[in-house]
Protein backbone atom coordinates (compact mmCIF):
# COMPACT_ATOMS: atom_id res chain seq x y z
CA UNK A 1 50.65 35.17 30.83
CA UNK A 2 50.38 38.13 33.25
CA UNK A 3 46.93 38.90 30.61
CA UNK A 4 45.34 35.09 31.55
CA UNK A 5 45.90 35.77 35.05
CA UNK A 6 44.11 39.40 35.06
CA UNK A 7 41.23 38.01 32.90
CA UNK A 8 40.79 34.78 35.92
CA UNK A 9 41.23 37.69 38.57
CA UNK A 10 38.63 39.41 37.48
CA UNK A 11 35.93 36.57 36.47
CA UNK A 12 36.72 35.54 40.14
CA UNK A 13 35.73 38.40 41.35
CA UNK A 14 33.02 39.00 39.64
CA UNK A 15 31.88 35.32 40.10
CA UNK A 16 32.10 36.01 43.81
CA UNK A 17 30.60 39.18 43.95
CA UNK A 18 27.48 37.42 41.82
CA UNK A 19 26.69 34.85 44.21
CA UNK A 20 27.24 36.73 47.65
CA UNK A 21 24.23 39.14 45.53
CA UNK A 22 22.38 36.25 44.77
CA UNK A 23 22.37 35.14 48.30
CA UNK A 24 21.29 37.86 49.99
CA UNK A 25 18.87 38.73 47.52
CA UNK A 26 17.09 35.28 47.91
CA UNK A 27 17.38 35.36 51.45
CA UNK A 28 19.85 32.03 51.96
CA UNK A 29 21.58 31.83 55.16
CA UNK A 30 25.30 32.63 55.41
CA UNK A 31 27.42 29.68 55.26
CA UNK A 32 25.27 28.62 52.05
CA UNK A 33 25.98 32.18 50.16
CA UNK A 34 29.38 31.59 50.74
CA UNK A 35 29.68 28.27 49.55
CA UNK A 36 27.69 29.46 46.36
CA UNK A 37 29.76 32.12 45.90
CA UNK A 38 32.93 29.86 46.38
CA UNK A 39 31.96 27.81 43.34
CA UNK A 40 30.86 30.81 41.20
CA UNK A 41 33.92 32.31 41.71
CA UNK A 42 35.68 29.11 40.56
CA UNK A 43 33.20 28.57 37.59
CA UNK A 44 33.44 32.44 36.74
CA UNK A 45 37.31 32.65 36.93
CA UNK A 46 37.66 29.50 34.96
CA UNK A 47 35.40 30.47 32.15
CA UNK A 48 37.20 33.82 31.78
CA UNK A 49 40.90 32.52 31.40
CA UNK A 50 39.27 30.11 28.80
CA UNK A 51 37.27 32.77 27.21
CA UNK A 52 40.12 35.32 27.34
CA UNK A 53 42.53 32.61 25.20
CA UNK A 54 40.20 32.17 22.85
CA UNK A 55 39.91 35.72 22.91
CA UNK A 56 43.78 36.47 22.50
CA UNK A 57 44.17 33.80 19.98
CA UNK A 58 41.67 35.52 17.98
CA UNK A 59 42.87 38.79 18.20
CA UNK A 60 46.54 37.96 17.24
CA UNK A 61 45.25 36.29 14.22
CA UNK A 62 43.35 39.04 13.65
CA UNK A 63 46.14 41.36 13.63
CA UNK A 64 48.86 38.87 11.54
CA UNK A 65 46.01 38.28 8.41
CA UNK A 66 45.92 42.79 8.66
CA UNK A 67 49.72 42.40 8.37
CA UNK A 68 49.80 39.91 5.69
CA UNK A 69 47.19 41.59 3.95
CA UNK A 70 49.23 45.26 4.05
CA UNK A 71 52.45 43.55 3.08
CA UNK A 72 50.85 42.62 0.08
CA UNK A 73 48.82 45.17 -1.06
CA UNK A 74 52.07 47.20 -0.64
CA UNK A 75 54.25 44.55 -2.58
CA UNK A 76 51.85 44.92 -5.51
CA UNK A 77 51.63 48.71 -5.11
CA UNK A 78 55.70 48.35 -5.67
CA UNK A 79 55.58 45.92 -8.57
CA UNK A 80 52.75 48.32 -10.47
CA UNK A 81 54.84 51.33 -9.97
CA UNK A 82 58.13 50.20 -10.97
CA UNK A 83 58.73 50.21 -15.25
CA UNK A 84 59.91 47.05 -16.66
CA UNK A 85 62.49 47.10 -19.35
């Protein structure tokens, strides 16, 4: 799980980063940026570990139909190339 936890690190971050931006740039006062930024950094980091499972889960299957796919073409190679008596 140490990937989930580096994927909600860093869509904290980011979230956090976003809104303190955001502030500024429209001018808000303080204690509002940081309560914006507060809840994008929840919203952000949340949507990441979701999006990063989905993510993962995709990529393993990904990988395991490439597998399956290589174990046969290689079991058909063998059964071609082997004479039957």
């Amino acid at each position: 799980m140490n990937r989930m936890k580096m994927f909600m690190l860093t869509g904290t971050l980011i979230g956090f980063l976003l809104g303190i931006a955001l502030g500024i740039a429209g001018r808000a006062d303080w204690p509002s940026i940081f309560l914006h930024a507060t809840v994008a950094a929840a919203a952000l980091g949340w949507l990441t570990r979701w999006w990063g499972g989905v993510w993962l889960r995709g990529l393993h299957a990904s990988c395991e139909q490439r597998r399956l796919a290589e174990a046969v073409a290689r079991q058909q190679a063998h059964s071609t190339s082997t004479p039957k008596k």
